[in-house]
N, C-alpha and C. Protein backbone atom coordinates (compact mmCIF):
# COMPACT_ATOMS: atom_id res chain seq x y z
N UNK A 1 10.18 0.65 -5.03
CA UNK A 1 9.86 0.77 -3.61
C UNK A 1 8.84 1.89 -3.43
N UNK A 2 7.34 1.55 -3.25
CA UNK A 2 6.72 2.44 -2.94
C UNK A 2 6.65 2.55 -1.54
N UNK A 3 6.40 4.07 -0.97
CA UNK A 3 6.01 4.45 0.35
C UNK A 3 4.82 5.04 0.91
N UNK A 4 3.99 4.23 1.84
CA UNK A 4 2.36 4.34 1.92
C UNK A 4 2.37 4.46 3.10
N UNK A 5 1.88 5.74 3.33
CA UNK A 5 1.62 6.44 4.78
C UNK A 5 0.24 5.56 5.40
N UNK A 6 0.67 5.45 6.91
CA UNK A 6 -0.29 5.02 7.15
C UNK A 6 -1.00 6.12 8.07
N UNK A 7 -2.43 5.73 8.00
CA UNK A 7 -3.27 6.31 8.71
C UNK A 7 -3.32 6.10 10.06
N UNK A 8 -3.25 6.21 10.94
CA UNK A 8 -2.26 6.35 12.11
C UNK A 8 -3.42 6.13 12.81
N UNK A 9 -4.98 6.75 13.09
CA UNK A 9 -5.81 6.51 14.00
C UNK A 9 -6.43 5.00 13.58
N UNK A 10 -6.25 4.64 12.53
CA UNK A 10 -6.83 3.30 12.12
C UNK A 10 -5.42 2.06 12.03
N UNK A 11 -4.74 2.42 12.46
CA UNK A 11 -2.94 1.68 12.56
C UNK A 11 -3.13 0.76 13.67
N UNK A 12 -3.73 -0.83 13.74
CA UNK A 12 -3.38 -1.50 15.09
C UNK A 12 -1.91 -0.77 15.64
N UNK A 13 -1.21 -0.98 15.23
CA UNK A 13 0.83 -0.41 15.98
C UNK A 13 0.61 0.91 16.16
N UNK A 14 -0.21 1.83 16.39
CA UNK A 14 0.01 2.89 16.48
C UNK A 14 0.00 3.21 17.87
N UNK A 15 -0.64 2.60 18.72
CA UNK A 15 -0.05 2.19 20.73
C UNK A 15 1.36 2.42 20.86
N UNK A 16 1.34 1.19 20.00
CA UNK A 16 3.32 0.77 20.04
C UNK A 16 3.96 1.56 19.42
N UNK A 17 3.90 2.07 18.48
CA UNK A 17 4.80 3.11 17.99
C UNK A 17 4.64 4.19 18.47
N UNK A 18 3.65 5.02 19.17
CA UNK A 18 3.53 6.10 20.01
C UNK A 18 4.44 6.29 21.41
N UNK A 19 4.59 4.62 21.69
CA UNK A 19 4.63 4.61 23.29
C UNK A 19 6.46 4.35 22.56
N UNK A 20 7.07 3.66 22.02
CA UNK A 20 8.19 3.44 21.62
C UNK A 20 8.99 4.91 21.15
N UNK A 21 7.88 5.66 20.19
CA UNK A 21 9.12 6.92 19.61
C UNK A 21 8.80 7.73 20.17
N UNK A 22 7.63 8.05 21.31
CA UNK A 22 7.68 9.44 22.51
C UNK A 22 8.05 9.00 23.80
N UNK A 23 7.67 8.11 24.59
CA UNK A 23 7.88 7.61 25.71
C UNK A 23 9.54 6.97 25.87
N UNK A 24 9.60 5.82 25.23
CA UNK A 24 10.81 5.26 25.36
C UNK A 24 11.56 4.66 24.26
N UNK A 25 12.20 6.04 23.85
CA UNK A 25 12.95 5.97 22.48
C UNK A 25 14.64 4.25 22.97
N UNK A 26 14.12 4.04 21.31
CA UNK A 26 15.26 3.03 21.48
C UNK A 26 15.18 2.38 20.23
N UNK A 27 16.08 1.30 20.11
CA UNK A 27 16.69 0.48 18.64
C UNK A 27 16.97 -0.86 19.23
N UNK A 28 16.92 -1.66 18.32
CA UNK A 28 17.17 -2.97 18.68
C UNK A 28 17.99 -3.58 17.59
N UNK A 29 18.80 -4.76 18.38
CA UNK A 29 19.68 -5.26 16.99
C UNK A 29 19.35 -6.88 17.33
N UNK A 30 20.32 -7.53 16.58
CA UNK A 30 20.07 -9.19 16.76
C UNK A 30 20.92 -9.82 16.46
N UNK A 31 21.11 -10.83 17.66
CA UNK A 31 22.20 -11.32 17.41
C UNK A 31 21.64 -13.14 17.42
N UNK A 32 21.99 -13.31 16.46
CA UNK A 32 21.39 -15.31 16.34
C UNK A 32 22.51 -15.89 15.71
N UNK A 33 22.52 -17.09 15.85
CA UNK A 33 23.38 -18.29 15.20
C UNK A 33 22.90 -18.53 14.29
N UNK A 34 23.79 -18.55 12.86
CA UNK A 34 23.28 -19.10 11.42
C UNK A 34 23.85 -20.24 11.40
N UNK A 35 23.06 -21.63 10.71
CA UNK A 35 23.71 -22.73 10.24
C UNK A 35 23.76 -21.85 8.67
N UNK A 36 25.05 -22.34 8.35
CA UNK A 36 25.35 -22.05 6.94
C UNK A 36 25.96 -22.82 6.20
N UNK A 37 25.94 -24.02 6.51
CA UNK A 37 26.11 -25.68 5.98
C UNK A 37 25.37 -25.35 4.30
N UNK A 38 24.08 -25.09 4.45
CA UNK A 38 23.61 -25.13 2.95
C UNK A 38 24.26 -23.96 2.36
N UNK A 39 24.83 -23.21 2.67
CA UNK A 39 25.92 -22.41 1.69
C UNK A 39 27.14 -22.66 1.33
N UNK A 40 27.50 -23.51 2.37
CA UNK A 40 28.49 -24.01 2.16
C UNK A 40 28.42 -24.84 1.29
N UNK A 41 27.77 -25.74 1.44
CA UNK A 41 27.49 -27.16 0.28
C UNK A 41 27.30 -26.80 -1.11
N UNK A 42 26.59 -25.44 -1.02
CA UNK A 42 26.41 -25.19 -2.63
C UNK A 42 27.68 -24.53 -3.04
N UNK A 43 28.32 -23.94 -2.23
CA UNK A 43 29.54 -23.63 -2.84
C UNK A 43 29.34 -21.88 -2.95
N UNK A 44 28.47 -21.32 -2.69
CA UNK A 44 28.08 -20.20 -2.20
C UNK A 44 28.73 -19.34 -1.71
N UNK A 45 29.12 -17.83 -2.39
CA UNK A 45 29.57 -17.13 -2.05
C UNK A 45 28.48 -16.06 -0.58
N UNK A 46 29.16 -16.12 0.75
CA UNK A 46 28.61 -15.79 1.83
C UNK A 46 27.76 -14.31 1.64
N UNK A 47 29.12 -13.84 1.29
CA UNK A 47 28.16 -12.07 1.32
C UNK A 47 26.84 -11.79 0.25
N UNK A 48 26.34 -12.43 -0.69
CA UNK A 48 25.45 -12.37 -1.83
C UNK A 48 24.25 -12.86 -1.09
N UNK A 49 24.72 -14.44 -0.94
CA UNK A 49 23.44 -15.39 -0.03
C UNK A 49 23.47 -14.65 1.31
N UNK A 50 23.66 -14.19 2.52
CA UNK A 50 23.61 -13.42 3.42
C UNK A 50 22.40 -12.25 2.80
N UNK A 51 23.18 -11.59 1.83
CA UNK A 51 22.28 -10.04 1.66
C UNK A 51 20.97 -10.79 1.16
N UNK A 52 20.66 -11.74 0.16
CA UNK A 52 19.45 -12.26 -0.58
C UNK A 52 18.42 -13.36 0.80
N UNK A 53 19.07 -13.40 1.81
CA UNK A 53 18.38 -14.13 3.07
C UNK A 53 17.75 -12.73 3.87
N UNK A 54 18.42 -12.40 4.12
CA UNK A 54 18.42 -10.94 5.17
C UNK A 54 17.03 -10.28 4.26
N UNK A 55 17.35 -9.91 2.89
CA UNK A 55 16.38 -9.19 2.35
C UNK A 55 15.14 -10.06 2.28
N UNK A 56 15.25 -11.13 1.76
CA UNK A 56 13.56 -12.34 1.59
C UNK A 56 13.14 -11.79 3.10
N UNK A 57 13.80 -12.17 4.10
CA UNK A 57 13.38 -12.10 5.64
C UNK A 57 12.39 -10.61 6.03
N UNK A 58 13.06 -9.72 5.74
CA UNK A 58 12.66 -8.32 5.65
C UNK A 58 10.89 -8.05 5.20
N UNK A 59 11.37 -8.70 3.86
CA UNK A 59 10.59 -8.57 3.12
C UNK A 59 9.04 -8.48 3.25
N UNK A 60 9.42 -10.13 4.07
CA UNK A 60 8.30 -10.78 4.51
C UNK A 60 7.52 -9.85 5.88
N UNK A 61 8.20 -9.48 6.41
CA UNK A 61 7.59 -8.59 7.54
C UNK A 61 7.33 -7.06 7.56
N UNK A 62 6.22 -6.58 7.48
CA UNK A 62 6.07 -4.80 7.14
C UNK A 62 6.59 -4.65 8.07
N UNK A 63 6.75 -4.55 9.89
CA UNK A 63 7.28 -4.17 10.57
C UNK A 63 8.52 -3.80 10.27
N UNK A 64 9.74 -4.91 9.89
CA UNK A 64 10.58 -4.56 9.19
C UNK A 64 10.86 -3.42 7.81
N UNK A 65 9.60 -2.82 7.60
CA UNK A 65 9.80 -2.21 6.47
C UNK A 65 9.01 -0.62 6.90
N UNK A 66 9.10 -0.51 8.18
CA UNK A 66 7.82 0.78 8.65
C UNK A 66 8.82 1.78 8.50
N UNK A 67 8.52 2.60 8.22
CA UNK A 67 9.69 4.06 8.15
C UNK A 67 9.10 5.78 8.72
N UNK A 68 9.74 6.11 8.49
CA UNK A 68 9.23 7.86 8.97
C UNK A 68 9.46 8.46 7.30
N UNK A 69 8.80 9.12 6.56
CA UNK A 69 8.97 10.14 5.15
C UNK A 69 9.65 11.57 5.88
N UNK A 70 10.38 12.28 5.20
CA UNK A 70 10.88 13.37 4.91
C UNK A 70 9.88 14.61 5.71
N UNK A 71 8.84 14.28 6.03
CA UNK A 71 7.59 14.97 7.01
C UNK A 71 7.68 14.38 7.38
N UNK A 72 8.29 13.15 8.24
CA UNK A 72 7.95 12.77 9.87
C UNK A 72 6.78 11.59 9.87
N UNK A 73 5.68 11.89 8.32
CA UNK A 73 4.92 11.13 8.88
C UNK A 73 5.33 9.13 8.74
N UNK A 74 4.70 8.29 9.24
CA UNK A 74 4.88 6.78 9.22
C UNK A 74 4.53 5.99 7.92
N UNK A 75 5.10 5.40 7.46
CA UNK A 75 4.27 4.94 6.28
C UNK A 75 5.44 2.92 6.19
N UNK A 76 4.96 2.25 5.48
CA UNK A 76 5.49 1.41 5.19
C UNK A 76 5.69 1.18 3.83
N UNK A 77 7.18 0.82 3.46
CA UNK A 77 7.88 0.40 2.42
C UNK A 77 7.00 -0.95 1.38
N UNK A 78 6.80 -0.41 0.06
CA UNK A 78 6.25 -1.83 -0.31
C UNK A 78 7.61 -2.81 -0.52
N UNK A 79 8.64 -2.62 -0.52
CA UNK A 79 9.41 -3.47 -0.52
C UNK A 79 11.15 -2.82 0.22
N UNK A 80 11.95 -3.83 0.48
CA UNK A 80 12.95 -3.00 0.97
C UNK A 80 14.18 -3.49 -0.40
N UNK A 81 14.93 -2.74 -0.45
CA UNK A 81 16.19 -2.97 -1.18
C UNK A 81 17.33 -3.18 -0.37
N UNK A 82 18.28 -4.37 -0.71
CA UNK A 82 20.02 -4.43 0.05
C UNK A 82 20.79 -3.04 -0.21
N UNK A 83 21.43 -2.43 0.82
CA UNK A 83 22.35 -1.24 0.20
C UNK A 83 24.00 -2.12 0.88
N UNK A 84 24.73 -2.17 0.06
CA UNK A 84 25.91 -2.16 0.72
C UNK A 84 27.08 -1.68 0.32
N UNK A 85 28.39 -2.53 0.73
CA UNK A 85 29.54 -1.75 -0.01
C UNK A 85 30.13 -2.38 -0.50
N UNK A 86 31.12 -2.24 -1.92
CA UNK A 86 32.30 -2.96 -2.35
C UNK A 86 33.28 -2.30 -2.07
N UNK A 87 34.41 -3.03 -1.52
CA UNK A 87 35.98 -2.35 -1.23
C UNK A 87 36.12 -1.86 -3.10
N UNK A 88 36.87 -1.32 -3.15
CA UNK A 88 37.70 -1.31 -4.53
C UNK A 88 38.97 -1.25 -4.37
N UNK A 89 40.12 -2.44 -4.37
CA UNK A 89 41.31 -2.36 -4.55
C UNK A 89 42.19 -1.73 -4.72
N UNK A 90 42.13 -0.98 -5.85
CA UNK A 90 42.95 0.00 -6.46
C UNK A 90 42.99 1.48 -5.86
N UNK A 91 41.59 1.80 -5.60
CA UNK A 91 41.44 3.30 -4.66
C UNK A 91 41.48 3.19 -3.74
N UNK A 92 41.12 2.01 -2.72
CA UNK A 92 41.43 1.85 -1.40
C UNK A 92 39.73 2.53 -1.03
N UNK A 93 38.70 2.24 -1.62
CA UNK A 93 37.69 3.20 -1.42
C UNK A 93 36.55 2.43 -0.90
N UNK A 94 35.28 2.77 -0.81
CA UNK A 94 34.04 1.61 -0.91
C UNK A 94 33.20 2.44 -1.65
N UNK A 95 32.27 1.72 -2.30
CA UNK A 95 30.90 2.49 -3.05
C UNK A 95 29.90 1.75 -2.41
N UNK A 96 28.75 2.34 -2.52
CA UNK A 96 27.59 1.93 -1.75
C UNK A 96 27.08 1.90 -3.21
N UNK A 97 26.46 0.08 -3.05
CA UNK A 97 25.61 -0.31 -4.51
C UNK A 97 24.13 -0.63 -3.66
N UNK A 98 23.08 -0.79 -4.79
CA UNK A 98 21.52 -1.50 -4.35
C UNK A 98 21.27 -2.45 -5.35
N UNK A 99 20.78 -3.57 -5.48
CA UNK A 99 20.68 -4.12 -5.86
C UNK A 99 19.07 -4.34 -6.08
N UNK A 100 18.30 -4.84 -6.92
CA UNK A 100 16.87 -4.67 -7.25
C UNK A 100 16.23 -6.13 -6.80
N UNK A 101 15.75 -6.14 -5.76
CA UNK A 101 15.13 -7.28 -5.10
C UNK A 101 14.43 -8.15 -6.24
N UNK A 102 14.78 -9.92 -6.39
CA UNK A 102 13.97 -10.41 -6.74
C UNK A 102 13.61 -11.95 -5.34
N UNK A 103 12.59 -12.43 -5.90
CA UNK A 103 12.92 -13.69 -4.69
C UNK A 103 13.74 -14.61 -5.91
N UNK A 104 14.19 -14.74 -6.95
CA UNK A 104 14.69 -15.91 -7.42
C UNK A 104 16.21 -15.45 -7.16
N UNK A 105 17.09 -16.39 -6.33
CA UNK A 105 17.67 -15.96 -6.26
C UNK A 105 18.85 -16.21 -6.84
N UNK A 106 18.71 -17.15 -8.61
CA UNK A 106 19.89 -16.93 -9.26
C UNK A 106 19.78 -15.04 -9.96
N UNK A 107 18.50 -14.95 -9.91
CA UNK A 107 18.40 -13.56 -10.93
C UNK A 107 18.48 -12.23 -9.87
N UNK A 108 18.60 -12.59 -8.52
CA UNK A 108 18.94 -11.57 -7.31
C UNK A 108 21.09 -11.22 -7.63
N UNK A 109 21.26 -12.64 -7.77
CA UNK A 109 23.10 -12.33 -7.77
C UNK A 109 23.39 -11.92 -9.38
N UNK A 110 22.42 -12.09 -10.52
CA UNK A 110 22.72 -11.76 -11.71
C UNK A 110 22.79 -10.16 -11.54
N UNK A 111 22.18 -9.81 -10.47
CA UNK A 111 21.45 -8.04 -10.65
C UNK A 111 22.33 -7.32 -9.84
């Protein structure tokens, strides 16, 4: 995952991101209906195909991938990574794993 600052006076989004993180701070979430018939059919475990959809989706859009660095300044992600959690049974605990983006996605659930 590289991170590439952008140049901000030459940034078409730099209107929108000015007027969004000084003027009128806010977050957005989403809420849509999934058909999940083709996961089902393959027999597909939900939470794997979920994280490997979510991430292709991401992927595809820099917006989705614009960030702030450790200085504040803007830069965009060359790629994003899944972070999530596994329960663990025995400790009663969760760990936060990442998994290494591929688009194939038998070699996304191998990883």
């Amino acid at each position: 995952m590289e991170f590439c600052r952008v140049d901000r006076a030459a940034w078409p989004r730099n209107e929108y991101f000015e007027h969004y993180f000084s003027n009128t701070p806010c977050t957005y979430s989403m809420t849509v209906k999934l058909d999940v018939t083709n996961i089902e059919e393959k027999g597909l475990k939900y939470y794997p195909a979920l994280l490997y959809a979510l991430t292709t989706v991401v992927n595809r859009h820099e917006e989705f991938r614009t960030a702030l660095d450790a200085e504040g300044q803007v830069g965009i992600f060359s790629e994003m990574l899944p972070c999530y959690t596994v329960f663990n049974k025995e400790t009663e605990t969760f760990s936060n794993l990442w998994t290494e983006y591929t688009p194939d996605y038998p070699a996304f659930c191998a990883r």
